[in-house]
C-alpha atoms as a PDB file:
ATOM      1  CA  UNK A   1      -7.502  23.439 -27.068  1.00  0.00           C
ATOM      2  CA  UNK A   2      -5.041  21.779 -24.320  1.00  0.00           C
ATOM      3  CA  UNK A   3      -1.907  20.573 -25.604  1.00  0.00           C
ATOM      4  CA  UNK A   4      -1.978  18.258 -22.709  1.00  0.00           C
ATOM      5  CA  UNK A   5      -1.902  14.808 -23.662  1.00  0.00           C
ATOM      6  CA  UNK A   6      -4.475  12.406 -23.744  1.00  0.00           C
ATOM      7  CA  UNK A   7      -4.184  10.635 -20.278  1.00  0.00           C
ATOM      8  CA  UNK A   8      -3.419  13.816 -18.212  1.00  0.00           C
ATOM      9  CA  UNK A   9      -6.622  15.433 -19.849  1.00  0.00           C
ATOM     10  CA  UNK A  10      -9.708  15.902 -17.081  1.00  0.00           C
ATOM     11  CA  UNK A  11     -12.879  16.880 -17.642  1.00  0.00           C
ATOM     12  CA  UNK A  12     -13.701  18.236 -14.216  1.00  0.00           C
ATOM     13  CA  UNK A  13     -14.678  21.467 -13.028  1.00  0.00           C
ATOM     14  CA  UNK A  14     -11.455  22.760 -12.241  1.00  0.00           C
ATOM     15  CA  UNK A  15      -9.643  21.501 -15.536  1.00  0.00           C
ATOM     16  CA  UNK A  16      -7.462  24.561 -16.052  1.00  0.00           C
ATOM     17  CA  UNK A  17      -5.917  24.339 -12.394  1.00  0.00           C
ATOM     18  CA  UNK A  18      -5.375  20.555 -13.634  1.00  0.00           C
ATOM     19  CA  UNK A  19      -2.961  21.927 -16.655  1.00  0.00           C
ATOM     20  CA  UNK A  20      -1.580  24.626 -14.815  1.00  0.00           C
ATOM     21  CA  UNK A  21       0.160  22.503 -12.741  1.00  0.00           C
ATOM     22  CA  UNK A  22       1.033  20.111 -15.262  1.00  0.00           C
ATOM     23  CA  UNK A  23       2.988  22.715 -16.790  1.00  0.00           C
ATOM     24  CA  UNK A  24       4.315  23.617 -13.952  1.00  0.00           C
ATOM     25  CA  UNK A  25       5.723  20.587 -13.708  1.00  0.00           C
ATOM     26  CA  UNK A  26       6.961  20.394 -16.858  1.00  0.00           C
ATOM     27  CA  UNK A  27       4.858  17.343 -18.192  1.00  0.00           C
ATOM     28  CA  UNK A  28       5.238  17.636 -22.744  1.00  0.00           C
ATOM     29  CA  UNK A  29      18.072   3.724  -4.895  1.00  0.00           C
ATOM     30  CA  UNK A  30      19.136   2.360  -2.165  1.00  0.00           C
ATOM     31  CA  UNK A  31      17.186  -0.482  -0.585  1.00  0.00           C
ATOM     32  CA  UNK A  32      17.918  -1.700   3.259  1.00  0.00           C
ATOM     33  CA  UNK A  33      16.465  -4.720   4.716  1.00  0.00           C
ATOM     34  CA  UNK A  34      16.333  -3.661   8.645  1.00  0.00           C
ATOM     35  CA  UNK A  35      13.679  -6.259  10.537  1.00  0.00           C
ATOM     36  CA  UNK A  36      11.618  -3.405  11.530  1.00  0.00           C
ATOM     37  CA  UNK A  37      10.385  -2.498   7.794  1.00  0.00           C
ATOM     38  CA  UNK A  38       9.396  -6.662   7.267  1.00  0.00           C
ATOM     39  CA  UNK A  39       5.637  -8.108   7.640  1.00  0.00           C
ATOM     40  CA  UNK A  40       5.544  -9.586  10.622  1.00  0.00           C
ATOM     41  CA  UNK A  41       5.713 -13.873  10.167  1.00  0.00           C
ATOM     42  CA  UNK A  42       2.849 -14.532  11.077  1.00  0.00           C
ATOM     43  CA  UNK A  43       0.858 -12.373   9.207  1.00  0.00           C
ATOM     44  CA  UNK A  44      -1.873 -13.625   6.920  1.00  0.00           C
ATOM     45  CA  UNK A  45      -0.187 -15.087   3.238  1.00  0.00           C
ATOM     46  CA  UNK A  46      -2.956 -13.193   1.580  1.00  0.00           C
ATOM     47  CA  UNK A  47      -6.791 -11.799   1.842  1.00  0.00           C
ATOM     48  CA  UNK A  48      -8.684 -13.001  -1.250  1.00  0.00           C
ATOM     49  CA  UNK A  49     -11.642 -11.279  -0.924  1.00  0.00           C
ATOM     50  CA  UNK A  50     -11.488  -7.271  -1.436  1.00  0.00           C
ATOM     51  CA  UNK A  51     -14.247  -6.883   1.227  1.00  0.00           C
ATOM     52  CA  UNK A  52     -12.152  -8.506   3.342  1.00  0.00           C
ATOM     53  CA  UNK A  53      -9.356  -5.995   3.030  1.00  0.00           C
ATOM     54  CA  UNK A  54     -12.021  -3.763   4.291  1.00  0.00           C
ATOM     55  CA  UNK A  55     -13.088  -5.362   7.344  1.00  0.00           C
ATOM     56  CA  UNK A  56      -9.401  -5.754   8.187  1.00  0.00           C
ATOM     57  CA  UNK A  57      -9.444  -2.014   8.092  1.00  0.00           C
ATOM     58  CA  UNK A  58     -12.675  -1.620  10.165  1.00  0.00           C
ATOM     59  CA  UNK A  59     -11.218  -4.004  12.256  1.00  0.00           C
ATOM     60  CA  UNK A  60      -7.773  -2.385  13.154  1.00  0.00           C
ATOM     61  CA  UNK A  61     -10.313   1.210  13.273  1.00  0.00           C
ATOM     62  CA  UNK A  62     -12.244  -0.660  16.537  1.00  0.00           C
ATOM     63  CA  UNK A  63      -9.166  -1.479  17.586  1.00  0.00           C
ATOM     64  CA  UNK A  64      -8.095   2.185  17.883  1.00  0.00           C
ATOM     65  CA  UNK A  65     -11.005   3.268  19.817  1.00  0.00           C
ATOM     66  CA  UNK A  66     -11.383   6.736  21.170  1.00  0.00           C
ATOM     67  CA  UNK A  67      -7.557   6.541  21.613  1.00  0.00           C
ATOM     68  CA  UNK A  68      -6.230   8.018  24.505  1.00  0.00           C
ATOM     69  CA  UNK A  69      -2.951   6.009  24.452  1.00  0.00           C
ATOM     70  CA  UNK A  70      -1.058   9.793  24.146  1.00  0.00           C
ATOM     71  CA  UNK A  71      -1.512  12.687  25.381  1.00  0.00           C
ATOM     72  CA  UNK A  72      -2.480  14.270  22.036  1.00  0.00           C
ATOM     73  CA  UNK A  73      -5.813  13.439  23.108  1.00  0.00           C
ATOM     74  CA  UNK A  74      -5.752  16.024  26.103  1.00  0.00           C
ATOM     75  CA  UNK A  75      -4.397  18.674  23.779  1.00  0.00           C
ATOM     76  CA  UNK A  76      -7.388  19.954  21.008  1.00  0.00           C
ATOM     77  CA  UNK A  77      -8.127  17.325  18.726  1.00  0.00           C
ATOM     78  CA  UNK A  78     -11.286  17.213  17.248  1.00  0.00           C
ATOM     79  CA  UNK A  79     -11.213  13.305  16.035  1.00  0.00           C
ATOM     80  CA  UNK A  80      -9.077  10.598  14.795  1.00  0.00           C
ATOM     81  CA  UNK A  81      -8.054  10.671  11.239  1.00  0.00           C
ATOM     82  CA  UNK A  82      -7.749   7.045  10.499  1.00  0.00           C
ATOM     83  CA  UNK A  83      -7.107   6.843   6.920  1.00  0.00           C
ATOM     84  CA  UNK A  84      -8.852   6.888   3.583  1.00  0.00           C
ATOM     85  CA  UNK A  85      -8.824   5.241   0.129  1.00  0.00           C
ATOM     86  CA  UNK A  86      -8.988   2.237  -1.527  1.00  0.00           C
ATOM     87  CA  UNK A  87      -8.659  -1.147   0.918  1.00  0.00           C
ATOM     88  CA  UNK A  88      -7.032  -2.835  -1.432  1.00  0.00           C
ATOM     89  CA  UNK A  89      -4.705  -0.335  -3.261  1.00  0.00           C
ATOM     90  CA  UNK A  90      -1.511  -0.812  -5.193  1.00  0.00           C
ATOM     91  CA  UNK A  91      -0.307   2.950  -3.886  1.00  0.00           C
ATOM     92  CA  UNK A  92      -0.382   4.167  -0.857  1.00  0.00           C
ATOM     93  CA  UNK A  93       0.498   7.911   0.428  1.00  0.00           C
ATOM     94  CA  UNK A  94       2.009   8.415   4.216  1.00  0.00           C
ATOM     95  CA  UNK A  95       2.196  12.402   5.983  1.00  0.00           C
ATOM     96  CA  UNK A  96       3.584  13.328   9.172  1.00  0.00           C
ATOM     97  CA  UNK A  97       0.054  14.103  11.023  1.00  0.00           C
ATOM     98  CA  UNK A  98      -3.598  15.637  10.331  1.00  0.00           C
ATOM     99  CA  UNK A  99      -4.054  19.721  10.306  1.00  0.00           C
ATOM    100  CA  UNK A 100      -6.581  21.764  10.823  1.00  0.00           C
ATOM    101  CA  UNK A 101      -8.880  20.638   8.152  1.00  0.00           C
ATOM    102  CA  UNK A 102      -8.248  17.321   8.371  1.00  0.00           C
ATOM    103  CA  UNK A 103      -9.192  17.491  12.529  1.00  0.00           C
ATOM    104  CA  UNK A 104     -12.750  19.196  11.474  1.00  0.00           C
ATOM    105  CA  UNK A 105     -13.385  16.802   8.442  1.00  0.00           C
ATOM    106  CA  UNK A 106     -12.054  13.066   9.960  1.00  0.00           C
ATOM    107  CA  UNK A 107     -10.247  12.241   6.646  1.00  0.00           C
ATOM    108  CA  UNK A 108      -6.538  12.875   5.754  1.00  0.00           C
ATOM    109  CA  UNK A 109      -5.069  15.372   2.998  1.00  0.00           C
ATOM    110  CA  UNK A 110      -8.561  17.752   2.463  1.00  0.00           C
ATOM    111  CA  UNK A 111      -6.914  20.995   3.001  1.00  0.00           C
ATOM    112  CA  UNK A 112      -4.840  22.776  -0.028  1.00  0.00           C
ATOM    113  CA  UNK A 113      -2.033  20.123   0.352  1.00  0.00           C
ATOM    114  CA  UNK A 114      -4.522  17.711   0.248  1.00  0.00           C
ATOM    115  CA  UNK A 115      -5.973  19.137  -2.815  1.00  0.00           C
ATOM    116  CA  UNK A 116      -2.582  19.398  -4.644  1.00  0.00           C
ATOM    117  CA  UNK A 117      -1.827  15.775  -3.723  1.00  0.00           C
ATOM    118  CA  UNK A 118      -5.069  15.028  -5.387  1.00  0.00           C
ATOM    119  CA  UNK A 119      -3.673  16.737  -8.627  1.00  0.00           C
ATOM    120  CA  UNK A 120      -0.331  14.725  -8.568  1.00  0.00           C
ATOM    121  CA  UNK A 121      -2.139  11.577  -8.028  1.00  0.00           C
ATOM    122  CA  UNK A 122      -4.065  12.434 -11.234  1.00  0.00           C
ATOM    123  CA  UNK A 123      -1.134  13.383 -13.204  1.00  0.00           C
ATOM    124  CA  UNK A 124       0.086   9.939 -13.338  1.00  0.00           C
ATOM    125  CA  UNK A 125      -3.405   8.224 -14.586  1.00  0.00           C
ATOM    126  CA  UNK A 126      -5.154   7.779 -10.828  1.00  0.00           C
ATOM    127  CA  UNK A 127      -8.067   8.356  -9.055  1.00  0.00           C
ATOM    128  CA  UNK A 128      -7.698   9.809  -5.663  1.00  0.00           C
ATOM    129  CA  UNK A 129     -10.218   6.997  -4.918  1.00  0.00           C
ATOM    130  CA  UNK A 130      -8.202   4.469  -6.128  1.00  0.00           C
ATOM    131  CA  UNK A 131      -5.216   5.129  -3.477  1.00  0.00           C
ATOM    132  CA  UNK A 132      -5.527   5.003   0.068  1.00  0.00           C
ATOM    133  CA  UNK A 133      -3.726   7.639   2.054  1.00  0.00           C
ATOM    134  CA  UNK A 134      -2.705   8.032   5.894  1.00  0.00           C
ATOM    135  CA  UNK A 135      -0.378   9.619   8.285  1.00  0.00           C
ATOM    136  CA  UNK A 136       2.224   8.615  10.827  1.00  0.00           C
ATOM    137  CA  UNK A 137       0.377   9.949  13.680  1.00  0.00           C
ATOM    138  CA  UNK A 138      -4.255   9.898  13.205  1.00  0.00           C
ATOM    139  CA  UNK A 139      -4.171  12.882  15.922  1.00  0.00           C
ATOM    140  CA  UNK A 140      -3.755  16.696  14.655  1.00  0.00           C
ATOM    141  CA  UNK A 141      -0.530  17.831  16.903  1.00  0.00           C
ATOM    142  CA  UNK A 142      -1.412  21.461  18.606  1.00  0.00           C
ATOM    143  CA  UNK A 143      -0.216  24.452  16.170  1.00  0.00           C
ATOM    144  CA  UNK A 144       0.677  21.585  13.513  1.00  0.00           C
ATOM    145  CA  UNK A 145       3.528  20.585  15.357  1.00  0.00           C
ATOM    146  CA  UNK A 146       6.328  18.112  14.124  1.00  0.00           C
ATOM    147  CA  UNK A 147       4.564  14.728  16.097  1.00  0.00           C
ATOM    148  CA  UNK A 148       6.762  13.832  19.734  1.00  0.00           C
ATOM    149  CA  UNK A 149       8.675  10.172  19.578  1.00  0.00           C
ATOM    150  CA  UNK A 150       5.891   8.837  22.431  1.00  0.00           C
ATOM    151  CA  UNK A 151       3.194   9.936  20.108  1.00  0.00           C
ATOM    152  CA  UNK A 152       4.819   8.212  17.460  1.00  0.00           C
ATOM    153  CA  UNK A 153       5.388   5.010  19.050  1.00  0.00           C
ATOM    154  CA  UNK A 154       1.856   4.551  19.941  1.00  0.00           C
ATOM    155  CA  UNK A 155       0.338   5.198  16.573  1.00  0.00           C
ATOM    156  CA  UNK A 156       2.875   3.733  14.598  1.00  0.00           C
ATOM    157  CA  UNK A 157       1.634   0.025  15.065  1.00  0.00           C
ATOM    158  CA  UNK A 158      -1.711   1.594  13.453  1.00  0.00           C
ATOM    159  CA  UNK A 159       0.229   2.170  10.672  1.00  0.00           C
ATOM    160  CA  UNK A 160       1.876  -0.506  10.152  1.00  0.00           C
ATOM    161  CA  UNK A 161      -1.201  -2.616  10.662  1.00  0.00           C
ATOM    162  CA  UNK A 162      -2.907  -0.649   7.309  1.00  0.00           C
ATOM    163  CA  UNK A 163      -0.078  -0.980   5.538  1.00  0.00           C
ATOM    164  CA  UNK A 164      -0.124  -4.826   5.951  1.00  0.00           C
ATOM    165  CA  UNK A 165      -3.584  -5.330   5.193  1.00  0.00           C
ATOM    166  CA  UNK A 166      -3.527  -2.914   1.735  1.00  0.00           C
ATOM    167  CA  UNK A 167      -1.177  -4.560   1.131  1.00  0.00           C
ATOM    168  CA  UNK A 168       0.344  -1.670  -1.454  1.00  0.00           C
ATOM    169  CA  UNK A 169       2.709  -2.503  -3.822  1.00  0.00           C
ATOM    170  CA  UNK A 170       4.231   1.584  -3.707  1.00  0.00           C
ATOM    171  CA  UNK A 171       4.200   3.227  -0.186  1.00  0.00           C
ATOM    172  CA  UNK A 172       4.948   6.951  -0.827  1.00  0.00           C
ATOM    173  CA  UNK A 173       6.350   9.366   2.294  1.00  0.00           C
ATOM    174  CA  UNK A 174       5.174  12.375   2.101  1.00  0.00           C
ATOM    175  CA  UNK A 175       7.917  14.576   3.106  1.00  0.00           C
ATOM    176  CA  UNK A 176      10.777  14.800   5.832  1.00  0.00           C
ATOM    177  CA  UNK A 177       9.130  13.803   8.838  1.00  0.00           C
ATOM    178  CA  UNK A 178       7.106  10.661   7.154  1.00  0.00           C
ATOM    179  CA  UNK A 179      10.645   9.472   5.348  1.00  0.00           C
ATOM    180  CA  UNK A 180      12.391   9.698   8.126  1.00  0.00           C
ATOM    181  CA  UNK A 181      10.031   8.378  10.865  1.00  0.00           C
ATOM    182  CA  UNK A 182       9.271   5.524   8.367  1.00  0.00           C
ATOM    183  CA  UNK A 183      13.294   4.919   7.263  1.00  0.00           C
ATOM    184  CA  UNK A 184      14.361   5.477  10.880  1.00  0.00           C
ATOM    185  CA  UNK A 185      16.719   7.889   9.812  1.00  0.00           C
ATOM    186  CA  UNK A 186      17.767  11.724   9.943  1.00  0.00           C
ATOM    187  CA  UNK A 187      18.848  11.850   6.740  1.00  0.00           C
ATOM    188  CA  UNK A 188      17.395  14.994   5.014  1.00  0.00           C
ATOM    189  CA  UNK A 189      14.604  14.940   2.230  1.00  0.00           C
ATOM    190  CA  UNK A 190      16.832  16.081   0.132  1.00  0.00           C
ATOM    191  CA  UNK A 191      18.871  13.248   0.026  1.00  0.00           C
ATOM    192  CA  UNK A 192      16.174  10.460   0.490  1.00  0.00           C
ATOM    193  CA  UNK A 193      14.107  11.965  -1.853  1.00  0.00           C
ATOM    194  CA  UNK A 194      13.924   9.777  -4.969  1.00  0.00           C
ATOM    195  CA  UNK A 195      15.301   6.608  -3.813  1.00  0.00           C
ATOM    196  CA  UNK A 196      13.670   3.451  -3.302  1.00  0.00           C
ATOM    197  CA  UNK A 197      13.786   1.896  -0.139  1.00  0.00           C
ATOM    198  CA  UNK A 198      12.049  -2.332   0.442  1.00  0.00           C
ATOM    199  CA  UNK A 199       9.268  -1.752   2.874  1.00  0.00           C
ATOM    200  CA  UNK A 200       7.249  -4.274   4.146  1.00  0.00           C
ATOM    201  CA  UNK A 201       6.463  -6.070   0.995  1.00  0.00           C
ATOM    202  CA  UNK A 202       6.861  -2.793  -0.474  1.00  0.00           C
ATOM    203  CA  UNK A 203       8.860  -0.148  -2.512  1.00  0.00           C
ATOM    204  CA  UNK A 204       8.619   3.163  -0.398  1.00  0.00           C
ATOM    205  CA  UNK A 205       9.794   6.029  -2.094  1.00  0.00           C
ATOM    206  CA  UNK A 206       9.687   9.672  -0.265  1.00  0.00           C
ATOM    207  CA  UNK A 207       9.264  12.750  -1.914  1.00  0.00           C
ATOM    208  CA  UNK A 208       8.231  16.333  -1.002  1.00  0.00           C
ATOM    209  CA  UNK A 209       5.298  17.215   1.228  1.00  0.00           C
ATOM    210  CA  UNK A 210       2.582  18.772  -0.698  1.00  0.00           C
ATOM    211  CA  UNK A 211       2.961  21.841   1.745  1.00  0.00           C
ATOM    212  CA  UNK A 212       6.309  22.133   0.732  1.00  0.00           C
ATOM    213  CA  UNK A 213       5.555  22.001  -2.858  1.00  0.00           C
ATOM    214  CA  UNK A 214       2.892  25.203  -2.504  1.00  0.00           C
ATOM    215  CA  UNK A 215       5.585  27.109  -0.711  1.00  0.00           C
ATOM    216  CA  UNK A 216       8.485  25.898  -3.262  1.00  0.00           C
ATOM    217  CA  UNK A 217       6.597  25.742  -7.071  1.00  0.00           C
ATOM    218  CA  UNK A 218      10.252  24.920  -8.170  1.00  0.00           C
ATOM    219  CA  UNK A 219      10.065  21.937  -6.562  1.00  0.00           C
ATOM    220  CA  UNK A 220       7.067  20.185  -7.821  1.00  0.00           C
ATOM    221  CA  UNK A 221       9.270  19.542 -11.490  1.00  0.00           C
ATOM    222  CA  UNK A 222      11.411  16.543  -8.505  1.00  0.00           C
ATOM    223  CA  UNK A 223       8.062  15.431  -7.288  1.00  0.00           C
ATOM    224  CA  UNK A 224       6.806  14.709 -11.064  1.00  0.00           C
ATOM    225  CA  UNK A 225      10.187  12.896 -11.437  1.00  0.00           C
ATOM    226  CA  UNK A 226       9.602  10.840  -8.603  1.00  0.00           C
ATOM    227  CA  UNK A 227       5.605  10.184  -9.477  1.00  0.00           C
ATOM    228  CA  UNK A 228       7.165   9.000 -13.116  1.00  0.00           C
ATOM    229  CA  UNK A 229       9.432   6.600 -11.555  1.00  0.00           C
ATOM    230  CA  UNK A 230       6.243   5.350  -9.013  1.00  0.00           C
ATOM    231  CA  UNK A 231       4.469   4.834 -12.242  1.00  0.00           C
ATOM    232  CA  UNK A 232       7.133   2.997 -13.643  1.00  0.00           C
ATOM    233  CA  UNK A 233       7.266   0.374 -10.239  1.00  0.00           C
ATOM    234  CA  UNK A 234       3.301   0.190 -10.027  1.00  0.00           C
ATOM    235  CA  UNK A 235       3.332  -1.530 -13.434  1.00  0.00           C
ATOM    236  CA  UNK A 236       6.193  -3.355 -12.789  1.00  0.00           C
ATOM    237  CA  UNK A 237       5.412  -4.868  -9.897  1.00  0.00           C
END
């Protein structure tokens, strides 16, 4: 019988894997106001109607097109990988870029990051449904890459688009590249990690990449820590 308690128990298929890494993670800030991370003025004072949130979604999608606006386009992707999740959710998740899987399958966070990001999103009482989840950059980099500043600066207004129409109340960056590209800093992980940071209407908090996290086990105990604490803010807020 799992020791687990009651609202980290799962009854899906893989339900050991679930309390594997439970255990493994042991389960038993700064803020700066820089204009850059503020809704823009204009912006719509709120979208009533969730269906709404959705068409603002579809509508910032058309807006994207085929996107050849860098040359990422030229160099091997597949497809955009817009975003997925719920339109209206109080947590969002932001990576650095797409990989492999995520160019064949369109959505973001599907390979084995994506599948242990899944796991930490249900360690803290969530659906990976009920989230919504992007990247800095919608175009898989060749050889997974670290995404080029012109790449960045023609995506980013995506980005920042979603984010203002979800609307989240938690924006999570998903390791060193999205902290940094989203703090405009070079601070490392290691030191942003954990800290809360006003965002856009939002608390962002970064934490380790996934990735990371299946090449350093020891670190996932920080990244439960940090989930805790985004808990803690989602039902404050």
């Amino acid at each position: 019988m799992s020791s687990a308690p009651p609202h980290l128990r799962t009854t899906t298929p893989d339900l050991e894997g679930h309390l594997e890494y439970f255990a493994e993670l042991g389960v038993t800030g700064v803020r700066l106001d820089p204009i850059w991370r503020e809704r823009p003025a204009d912006r719509r004072a709120t979208v009533a109607v969730y269906a709404s949130e959705r068409e603002a979604l579809a509508a910032i999608r058309d807006d994207l097109g085929p996107c050849t606006r860098c040359k990422l386009h030229t160099l091997g992707r597949k497809q955009i990988v817009f975003g997925v999740g719920n339109p209206n959710a109080d947590l969002m998740f932001v990576g650095e870029a797409p990989g492999a899987d995520e160019d064949i399958q369109g959505e973001p966070f599907v390979g084995r990051a994506g599948q242990l990001l899944t796991k930490i999103i249900e360690a803290i009482g969530m659906k990976r449904e009920d989230v919504y989840i992007a990247n800095v950059i919608k175009c898989r980099p060749p050889g997974n890459r670290n995404p080029e500043p012109d790449e960045v600066e023609q995506c980013e207004p995506f980005l920042f688009r979603q984010i203002d129409s979800i609307k989240p109340k938690v924006i999570v960056a998903l390791g060193k590249f999205a902290a940094q590209s989203l703090l405009r800093t070079s601070d490392p992980i290691t030191r942003l990690r954990g800290r809360e940071f006003k965002y856009r209407d939002a608390i962002l908090m970064p934490t380790y990449h996934p990735a990371y996290l299946l090449r350093t086990p020891s670190a996932k105990r920080d990244v439960w820590e940090d989930m805790k604490r985004v808990k803690t803010l989602l039902s404050e807020k």
